[in-house]
C-alpha atoms as a PDB file:
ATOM      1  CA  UNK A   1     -66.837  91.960 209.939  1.00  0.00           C
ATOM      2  CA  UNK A   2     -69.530  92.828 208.104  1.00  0.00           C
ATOM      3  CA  UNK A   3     -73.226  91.964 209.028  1.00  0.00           C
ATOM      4  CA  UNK A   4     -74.097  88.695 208.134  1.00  0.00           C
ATOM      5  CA  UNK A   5     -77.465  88.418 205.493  1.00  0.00           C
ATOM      6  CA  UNK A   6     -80.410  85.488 205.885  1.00  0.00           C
ATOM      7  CA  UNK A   7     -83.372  86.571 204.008  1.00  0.00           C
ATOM      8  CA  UNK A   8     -87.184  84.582 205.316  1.00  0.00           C
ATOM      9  CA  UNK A   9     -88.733  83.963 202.338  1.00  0.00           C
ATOM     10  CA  UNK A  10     -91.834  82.868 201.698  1.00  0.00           C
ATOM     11  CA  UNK A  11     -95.317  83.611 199.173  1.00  0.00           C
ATOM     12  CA  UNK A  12     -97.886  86.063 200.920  1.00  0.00           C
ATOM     13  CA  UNK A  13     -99.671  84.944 204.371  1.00  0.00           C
ATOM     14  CA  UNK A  14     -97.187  82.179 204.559  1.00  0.00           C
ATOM     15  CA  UNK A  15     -95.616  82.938 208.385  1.00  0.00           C
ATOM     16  CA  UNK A  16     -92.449  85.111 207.135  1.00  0.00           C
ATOM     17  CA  UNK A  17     -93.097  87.949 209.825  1.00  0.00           C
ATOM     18  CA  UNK A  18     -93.661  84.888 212.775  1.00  0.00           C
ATOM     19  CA  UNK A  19     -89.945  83.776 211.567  1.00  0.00           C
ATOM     20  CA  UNK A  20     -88.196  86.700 211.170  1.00  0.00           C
ATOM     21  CA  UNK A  21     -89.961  87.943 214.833  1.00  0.00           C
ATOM     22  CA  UNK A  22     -88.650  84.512 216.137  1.00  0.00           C
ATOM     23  CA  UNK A  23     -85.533  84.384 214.846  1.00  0.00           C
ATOM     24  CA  UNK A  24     -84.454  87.811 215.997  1.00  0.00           C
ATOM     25  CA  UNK A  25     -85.450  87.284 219.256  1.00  0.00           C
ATOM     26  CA  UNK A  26     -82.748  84.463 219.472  1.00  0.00           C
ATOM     27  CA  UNK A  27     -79.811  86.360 218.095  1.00  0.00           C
ATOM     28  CA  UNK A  28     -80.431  89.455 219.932  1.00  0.00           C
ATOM     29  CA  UNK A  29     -80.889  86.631 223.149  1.00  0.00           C
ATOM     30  CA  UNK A  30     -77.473  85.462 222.274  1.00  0.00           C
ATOM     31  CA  UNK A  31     -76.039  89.369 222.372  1.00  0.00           C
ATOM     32  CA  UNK A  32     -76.032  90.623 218.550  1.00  0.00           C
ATOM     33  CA  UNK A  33     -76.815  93.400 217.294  1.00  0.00           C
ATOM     34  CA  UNK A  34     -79.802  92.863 214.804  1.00  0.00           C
ATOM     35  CA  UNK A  35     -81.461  94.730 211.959  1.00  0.00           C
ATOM     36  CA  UNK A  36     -84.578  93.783 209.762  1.00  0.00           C
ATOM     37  CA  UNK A  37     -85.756  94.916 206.408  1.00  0.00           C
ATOM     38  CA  UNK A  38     -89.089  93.936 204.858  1.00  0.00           C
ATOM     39  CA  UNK A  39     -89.823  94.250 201.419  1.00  0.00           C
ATOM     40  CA  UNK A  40     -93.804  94.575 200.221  1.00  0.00           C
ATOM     41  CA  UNK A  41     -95.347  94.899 196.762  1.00  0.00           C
ATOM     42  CA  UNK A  42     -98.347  96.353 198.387  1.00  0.00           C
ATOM     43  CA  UNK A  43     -98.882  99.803 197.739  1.00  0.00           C
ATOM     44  CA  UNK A  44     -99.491 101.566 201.149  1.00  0.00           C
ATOM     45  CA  UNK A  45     -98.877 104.413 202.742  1.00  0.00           C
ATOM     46  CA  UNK A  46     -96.207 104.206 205.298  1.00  0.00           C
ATOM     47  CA  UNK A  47     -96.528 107.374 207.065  1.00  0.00           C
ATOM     48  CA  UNK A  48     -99.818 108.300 208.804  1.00  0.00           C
ATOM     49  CA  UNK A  49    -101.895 110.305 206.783  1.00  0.00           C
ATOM     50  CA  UNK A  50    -102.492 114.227 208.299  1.00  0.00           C
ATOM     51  CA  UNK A  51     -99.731 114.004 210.451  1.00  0.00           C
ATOM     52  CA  UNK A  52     -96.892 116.664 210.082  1.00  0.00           C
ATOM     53  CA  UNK A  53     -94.863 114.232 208.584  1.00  0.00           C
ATOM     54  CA  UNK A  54     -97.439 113.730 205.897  1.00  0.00           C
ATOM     55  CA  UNK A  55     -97.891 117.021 205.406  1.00  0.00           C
ATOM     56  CA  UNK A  56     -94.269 117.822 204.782  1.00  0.00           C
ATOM     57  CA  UNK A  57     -94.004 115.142 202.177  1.00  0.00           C
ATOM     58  CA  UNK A  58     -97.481 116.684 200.544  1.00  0.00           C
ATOM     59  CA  UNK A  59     -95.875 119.976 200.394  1.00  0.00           C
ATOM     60  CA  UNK A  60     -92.736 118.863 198.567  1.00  0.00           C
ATOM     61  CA  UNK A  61     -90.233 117.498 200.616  1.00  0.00           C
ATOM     62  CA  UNK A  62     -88.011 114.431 198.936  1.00  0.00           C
ATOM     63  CA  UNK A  63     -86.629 113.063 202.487  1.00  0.00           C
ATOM     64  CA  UNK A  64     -88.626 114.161 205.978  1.00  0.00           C
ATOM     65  CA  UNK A  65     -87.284 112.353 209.681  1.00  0.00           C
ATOM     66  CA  UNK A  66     -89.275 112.392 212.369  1.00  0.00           C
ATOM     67  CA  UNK A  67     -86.865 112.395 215.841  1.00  0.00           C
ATOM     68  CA  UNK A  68     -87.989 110.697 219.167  1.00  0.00           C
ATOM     69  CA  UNK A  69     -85.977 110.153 222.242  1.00  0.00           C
ATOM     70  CA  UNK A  70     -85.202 106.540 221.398  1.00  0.00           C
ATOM     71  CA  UNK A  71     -86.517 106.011 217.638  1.00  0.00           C
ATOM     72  CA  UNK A  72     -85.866 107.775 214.514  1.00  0.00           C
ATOM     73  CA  UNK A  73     -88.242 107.465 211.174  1.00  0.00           C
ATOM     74  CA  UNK A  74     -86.728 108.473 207.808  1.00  0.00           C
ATOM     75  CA  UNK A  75     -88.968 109.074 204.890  1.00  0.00           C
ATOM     76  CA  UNK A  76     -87.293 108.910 201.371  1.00  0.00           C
ATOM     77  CA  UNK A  77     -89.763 109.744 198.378  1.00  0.00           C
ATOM     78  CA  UNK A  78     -87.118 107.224 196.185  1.00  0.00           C
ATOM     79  CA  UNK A  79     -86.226 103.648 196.009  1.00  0.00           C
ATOM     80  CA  UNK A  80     -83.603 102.525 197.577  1.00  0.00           C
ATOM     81  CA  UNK A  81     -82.331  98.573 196.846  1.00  0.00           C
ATOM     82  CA  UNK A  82     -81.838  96.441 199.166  1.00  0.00           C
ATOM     83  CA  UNK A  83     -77.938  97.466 199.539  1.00  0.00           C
ATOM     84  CA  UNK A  84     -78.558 100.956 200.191  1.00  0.00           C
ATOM     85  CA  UNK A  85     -81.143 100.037 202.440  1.00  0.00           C
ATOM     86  CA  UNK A  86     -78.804  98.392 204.470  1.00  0.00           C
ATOM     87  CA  UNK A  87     -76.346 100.522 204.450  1.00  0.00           C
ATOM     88  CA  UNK A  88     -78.606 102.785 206.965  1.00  0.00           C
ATOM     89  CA  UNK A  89     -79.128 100.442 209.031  1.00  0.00           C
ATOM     90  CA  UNK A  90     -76.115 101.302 210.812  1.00  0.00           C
ATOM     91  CA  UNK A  91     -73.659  99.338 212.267  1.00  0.00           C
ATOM     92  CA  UNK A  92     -74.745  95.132 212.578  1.00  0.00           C
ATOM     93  CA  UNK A  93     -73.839  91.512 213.241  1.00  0.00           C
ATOM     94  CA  UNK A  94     -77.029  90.180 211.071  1.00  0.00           C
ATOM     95  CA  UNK A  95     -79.330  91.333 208.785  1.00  0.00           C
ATOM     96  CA  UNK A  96     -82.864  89.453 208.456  1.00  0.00           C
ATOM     97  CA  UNK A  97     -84.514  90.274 205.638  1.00  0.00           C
ATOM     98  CA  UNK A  98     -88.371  89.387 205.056  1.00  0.00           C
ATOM     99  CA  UNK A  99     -89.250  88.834 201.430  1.00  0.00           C
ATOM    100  CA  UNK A 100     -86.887  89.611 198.203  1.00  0.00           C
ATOM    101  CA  UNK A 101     -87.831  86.086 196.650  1.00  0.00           C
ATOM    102  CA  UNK A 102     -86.362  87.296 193.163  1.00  0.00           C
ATOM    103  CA  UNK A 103     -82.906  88.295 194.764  1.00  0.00           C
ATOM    104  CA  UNK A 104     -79.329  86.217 195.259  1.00  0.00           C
ATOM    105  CA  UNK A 105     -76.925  88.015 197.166  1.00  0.00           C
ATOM    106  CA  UNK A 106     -77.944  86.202 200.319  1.00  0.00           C
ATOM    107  CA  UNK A 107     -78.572  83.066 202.201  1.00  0.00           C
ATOM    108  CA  UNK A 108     -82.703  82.302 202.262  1.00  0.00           C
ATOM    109  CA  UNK A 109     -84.349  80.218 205.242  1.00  0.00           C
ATOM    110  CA  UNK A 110     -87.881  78.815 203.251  1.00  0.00           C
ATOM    111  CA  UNK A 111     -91.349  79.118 204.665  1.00  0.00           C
ATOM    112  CA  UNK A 112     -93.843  77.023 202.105  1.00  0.00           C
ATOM    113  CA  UNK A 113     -97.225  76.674 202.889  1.00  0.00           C
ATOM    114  CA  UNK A 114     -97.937  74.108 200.890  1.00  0.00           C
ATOM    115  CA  UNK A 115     -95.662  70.874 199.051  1.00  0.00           C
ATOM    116  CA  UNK A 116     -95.397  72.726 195.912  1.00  0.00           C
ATOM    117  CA  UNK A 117     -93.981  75.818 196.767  1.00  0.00           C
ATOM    118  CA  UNK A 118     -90.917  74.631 197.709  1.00  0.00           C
ATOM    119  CA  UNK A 119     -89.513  74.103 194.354  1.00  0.00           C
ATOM    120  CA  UNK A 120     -90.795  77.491 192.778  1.00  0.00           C
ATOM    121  CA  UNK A 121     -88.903  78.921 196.413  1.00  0.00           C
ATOM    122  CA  UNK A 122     -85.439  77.231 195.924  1.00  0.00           C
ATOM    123  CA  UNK A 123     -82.539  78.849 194.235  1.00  0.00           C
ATOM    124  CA  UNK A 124     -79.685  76.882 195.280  1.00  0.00           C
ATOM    125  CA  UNK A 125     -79.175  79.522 198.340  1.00  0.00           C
ATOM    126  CA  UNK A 126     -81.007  77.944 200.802  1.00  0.00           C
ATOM    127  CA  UNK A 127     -80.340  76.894 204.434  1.00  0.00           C
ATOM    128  CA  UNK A 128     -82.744  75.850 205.859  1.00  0.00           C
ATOM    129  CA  UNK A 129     -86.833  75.177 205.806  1.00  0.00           C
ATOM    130  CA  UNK A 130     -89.359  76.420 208.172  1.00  0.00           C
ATOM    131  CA  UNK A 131     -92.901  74.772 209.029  1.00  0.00           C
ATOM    132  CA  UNK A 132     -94.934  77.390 210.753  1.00  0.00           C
ATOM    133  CA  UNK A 133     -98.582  76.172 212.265  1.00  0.00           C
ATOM    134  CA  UNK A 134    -101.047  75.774 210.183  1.00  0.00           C
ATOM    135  CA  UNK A 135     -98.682  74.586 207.373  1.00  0.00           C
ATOM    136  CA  UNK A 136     -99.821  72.271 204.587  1.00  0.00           C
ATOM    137  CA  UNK A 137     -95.542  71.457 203.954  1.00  0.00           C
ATOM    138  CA  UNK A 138     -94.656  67.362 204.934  1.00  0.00           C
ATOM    139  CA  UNK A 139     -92.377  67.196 201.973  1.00  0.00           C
ATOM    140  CA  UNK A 140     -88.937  65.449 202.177  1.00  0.00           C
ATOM    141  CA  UNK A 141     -85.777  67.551 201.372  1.00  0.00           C
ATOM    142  CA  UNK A 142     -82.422  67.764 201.916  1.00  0.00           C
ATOM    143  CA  UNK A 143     -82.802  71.013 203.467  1.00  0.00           C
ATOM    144  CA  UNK A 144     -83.019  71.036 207.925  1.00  0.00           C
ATOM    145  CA  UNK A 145     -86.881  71.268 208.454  1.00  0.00           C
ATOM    146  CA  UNK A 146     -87.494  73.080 211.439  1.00  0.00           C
ATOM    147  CA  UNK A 147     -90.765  74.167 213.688  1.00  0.00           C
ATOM    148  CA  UNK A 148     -91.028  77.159 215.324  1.00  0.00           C
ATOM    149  CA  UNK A 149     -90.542  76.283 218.236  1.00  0.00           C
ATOM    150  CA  UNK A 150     -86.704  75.017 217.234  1.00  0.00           C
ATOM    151  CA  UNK A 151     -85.472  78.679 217.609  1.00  0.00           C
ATOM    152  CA  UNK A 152     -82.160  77.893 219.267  1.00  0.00           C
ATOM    153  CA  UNK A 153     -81.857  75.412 216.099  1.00  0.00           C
ATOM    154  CA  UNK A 154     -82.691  77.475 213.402  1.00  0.00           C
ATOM    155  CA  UNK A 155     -80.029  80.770 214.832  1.00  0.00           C
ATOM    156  CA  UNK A 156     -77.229  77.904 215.021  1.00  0.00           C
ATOM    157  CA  UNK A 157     -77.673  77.346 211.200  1.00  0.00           C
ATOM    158  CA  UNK A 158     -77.883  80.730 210.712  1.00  0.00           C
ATOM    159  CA  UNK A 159     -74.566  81.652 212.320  1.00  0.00           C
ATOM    160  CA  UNK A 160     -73.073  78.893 210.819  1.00  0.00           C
ATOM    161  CA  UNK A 161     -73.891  79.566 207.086  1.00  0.00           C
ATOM    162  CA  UNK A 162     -75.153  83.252 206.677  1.00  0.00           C
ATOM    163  CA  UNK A 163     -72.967  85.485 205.002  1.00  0.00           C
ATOM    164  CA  UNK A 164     -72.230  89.243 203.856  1.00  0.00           C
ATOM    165  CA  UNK A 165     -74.964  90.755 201.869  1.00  0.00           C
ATOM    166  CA  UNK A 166     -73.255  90.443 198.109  1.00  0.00           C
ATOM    167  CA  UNK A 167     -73.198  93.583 195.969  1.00  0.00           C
ATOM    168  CA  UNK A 168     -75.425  92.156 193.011  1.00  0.00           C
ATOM    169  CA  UNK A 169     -73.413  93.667 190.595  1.00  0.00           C
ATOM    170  CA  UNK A 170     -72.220  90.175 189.057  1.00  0.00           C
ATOM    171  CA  UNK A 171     -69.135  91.505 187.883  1.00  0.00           C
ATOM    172  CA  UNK A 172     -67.297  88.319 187.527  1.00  0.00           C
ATOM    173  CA  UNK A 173     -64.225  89.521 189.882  1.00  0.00           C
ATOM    174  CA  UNK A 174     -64.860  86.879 192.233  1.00  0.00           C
ATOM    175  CA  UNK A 175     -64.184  84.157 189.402  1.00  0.00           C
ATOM    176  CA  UNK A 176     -67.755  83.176 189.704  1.00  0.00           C
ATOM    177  CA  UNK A 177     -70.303  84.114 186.984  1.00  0.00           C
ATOM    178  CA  UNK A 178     -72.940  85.989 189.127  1.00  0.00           C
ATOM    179  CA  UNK A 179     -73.415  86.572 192.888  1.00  0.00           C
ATOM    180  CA  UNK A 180     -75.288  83.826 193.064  1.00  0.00           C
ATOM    181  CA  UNK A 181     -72.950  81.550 191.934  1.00  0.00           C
ATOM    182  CA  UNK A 182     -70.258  82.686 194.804  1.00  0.00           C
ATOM    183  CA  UNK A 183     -73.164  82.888 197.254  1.00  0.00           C
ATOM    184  CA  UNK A 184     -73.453  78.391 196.909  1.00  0.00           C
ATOM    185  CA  UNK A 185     -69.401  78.619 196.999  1.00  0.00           C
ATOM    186  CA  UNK A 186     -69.520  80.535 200.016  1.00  0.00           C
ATOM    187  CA  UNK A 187     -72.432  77.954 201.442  1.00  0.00           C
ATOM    188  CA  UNK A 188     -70.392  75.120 200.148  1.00  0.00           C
ATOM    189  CA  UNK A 189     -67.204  76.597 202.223  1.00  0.00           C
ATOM    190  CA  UNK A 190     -65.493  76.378 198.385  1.00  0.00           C
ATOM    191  CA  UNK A 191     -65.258  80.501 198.764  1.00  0.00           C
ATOM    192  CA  UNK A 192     -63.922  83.199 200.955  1.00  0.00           C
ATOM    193  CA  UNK A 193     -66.179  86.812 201.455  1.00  0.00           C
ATOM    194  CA  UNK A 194     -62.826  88.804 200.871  1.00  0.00           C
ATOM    195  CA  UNK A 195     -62.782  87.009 197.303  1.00  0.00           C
ATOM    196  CA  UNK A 196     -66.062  89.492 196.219  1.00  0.00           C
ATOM    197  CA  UNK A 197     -64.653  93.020 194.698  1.00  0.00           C
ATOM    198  CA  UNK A 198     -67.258  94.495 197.448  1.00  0.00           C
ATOM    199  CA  UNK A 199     -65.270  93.234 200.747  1.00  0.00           C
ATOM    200  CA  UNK A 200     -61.559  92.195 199.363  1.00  0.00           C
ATOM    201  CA  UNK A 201     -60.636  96.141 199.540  1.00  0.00           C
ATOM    202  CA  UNK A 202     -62.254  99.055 201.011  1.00  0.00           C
ATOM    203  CA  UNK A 203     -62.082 100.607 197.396  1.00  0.00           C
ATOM    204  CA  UNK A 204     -65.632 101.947 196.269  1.00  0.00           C
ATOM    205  CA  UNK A 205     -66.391 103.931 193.200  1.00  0.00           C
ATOM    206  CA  UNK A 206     -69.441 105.036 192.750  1.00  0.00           C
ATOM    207  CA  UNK A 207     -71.200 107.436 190.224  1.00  0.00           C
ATOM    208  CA  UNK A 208     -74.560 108.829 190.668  1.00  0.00           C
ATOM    209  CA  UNK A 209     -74.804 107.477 194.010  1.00  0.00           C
ATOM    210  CA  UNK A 210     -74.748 103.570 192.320  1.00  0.00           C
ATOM    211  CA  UNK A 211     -71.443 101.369 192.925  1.00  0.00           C
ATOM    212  CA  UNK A 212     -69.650 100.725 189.817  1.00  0.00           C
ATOM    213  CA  UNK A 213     -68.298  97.594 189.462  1.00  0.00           C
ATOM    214  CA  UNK A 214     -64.598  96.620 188.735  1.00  0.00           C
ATOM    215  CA  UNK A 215     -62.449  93.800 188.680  1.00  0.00           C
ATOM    216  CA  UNK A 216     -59.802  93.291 191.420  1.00  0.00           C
ATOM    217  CA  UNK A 217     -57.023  94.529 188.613  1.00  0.00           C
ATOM    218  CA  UNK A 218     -58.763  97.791 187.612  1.00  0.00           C
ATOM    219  CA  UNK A 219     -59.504  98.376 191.496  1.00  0.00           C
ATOM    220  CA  UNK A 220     -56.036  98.115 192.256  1.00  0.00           C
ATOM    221  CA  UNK A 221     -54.902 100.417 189.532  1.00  0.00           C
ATOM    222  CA  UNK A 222     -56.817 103.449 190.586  1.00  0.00           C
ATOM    223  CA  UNK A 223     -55.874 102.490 193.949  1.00  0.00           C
ATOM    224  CA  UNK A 224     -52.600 103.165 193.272  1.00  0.00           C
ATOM    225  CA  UNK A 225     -52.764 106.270 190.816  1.00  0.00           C
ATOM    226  CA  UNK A 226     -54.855 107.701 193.697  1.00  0.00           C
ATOM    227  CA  UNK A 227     -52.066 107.029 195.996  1.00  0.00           C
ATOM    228  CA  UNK A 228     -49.533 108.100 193.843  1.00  0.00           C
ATOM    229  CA  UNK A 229     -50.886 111.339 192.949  1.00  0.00           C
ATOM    230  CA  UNK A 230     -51.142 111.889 197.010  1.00  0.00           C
ATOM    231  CA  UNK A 231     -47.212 111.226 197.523  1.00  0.00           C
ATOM    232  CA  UNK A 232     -46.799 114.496 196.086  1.00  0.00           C
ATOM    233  CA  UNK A 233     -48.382 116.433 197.993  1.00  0.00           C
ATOM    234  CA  UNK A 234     -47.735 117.403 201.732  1.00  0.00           C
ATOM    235  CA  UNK A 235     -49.248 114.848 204.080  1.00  0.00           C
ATOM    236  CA  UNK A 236     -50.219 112.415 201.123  1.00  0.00           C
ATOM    237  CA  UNK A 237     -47.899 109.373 202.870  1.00  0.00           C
ATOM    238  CA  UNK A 238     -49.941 110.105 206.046  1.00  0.00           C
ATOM    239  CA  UNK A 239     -53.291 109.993 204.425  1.00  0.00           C
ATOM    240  CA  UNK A 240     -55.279 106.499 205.880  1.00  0.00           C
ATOM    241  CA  UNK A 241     -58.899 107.486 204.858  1.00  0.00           C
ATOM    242  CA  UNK A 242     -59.037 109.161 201.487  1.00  0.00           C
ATOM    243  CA  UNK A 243     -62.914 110.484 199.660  1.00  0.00           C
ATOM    244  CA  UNK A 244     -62.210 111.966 196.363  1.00  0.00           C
ATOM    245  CA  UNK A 245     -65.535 113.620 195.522  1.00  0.00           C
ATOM    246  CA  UNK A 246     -66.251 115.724 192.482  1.00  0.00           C
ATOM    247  CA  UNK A 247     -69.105 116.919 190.092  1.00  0.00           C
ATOM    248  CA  UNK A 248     -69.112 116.608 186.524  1.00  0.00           C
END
C-alpha cells in the first residue's frame, strides 16, 4: 500500500515542528516506517557554507550527495513538488508533512495559535486540531482537539483517516472535480484510493519528467496498444514490468 499522507499545518512559530516531532515518535513506537518533509518560504542555505559540498555546488554542479555510514544528503539545485519529493523518500507506511497550507492532496492535522486562524486554516481536509502550550486556541469545533500530550490519540486518528498522497493533477478521472474534492470522499469513506488515475493502475506517463494526466479510458487504451505491440515480439506475453523510454 502506498504511504499514507497527514500534513501539520500551521502559520509560522505556531508548534508545527513540536507535532510533527511528536507524532512521529508514536508511529515509529507502534513499528512504521516514517518519513517527513518540511516545506519553508525562508530563503536559507541548506548546505553549510565552505564545506566541499558547498563548494561543488559553487563550482557548477546541479545535484551533489554527500555519503555517511548511516545518512545520505542529496542536494538538487531545482524544485522538486511535493510528489517528487516523496517519491525519494523511499519506501513508507506514512508521510508527515510540515507546512504546504496552500495544497489538497492530503489529510491536514491544524495547529492555530490563536481563535481566528482556524478558519483561514480549514479546507474541508482536516482531521483533527492540535493545541500546543502556549496556545491562545479555546475555540469550539467539530474537529477532535487534542494536547500534546494525547500522542497515542492523535496517531489513532491518523491511521484511521490519512490517506495516499493524491497526484494534484485534478484530472477529473476519479469522478470528482479536483483532488480535493476526492480527498473529503475519501475522509467521508464515500471513496476508494484505487478510484484516483494515480493508484487504480500502475500506468504512468510522464513527459519531461512531469506525470501527465489521463482518464481511466485513455490509460487503458495505451495500456493495451503497448501490450499489443509486445505480443509480437519474442518474450512480449512474458513481459510483467515494461519502461518504454524515448527522446524526442
Amino acid at each position: 500500500m502506498p504511504a499514507r499522507a497527514v500534513a501539520v499545518t500551521g502559520y509560522k512559530n505556531s508548534g508545527k515542528t513540536r507535532v510533527v516531532e511528536t507524532l512521529t515518535r508514536e508511529l515509529t513506537k507502534r513499528g512504521y516506517k516514517v518519513g517527513t518533509i518540511k516545506h519553508t518560504a525562508d530563503d536559507i542555505n541548506l548546505d553549510t557554507p565552505g564545506k566541499d559540498t558547498q563548494r561543488h555546488r559553487e563550482a557548477g554542479s546541479n545535484a551533489t550527495a554527500i555519503l555517511q555510514e548511516n545518512t545520505t544528503a542529496v542536494f538538487l539545485d531545482k524544485h522538486l513538488t511535493l510528489q517528487q519529493a516523496a517519491e525519494h523518500l523511499g519506501p513508507l507506511d506514512f508521510l508527515v508533512i510540515e507546512g504546504f497550507k496552500t495544497l489538497d492532496t492530503h489529510a491536514r492535522i491544524l495547529v492555530p495559535r490563536k481563535n481566528s486562524e482556524l478558519d483561514s486554516l480549514r479546507n474541508g481536509l482536516e482531521i483533527a486540531v492540535v493545541k500546543v502550550p502556549d496556545s491562545k486556541y479555546d475555540a469550539e469545533t467539530d474537529l477532535p482537539v487534542l494536547s500534546l500530550d494525547k500522542a497515542s490519540m492523535l496517531a489513532d486518528i491518523v491511521e484511521a483517516k490519512a490517506y495516499p498522497l493524491l497526484p494534484g493533477l485534478n484530472c477529473h478521472g476519479c469522478g470528482y472535480d479536483d483532488c480535493k474534492e476526492m480527498g473529503k470522499a475519501l475522509l467521508a469513506g464515500e471513496a476508494q484510493i484505487n478510484q484516483c488515475v494515480g493508484y487504480g493502475s500502475s500506468f504512468s506517463l510522464r513527459v519531461n519528467d512531469q506525470e501527465v494526466a489521463m482518464n481511466n479510458f485513455t490509460r487503458a487504451t495505451m495500456e493495451n496498444v503497448i501490450l499489443g505491440f509486445l505480443k509480437t515480439l519474442k518474450g512480449g506475453d512474458e513481459a510483467r514490468k515494461i519502461k518504454l523510454e524515448f527522446e524526442k
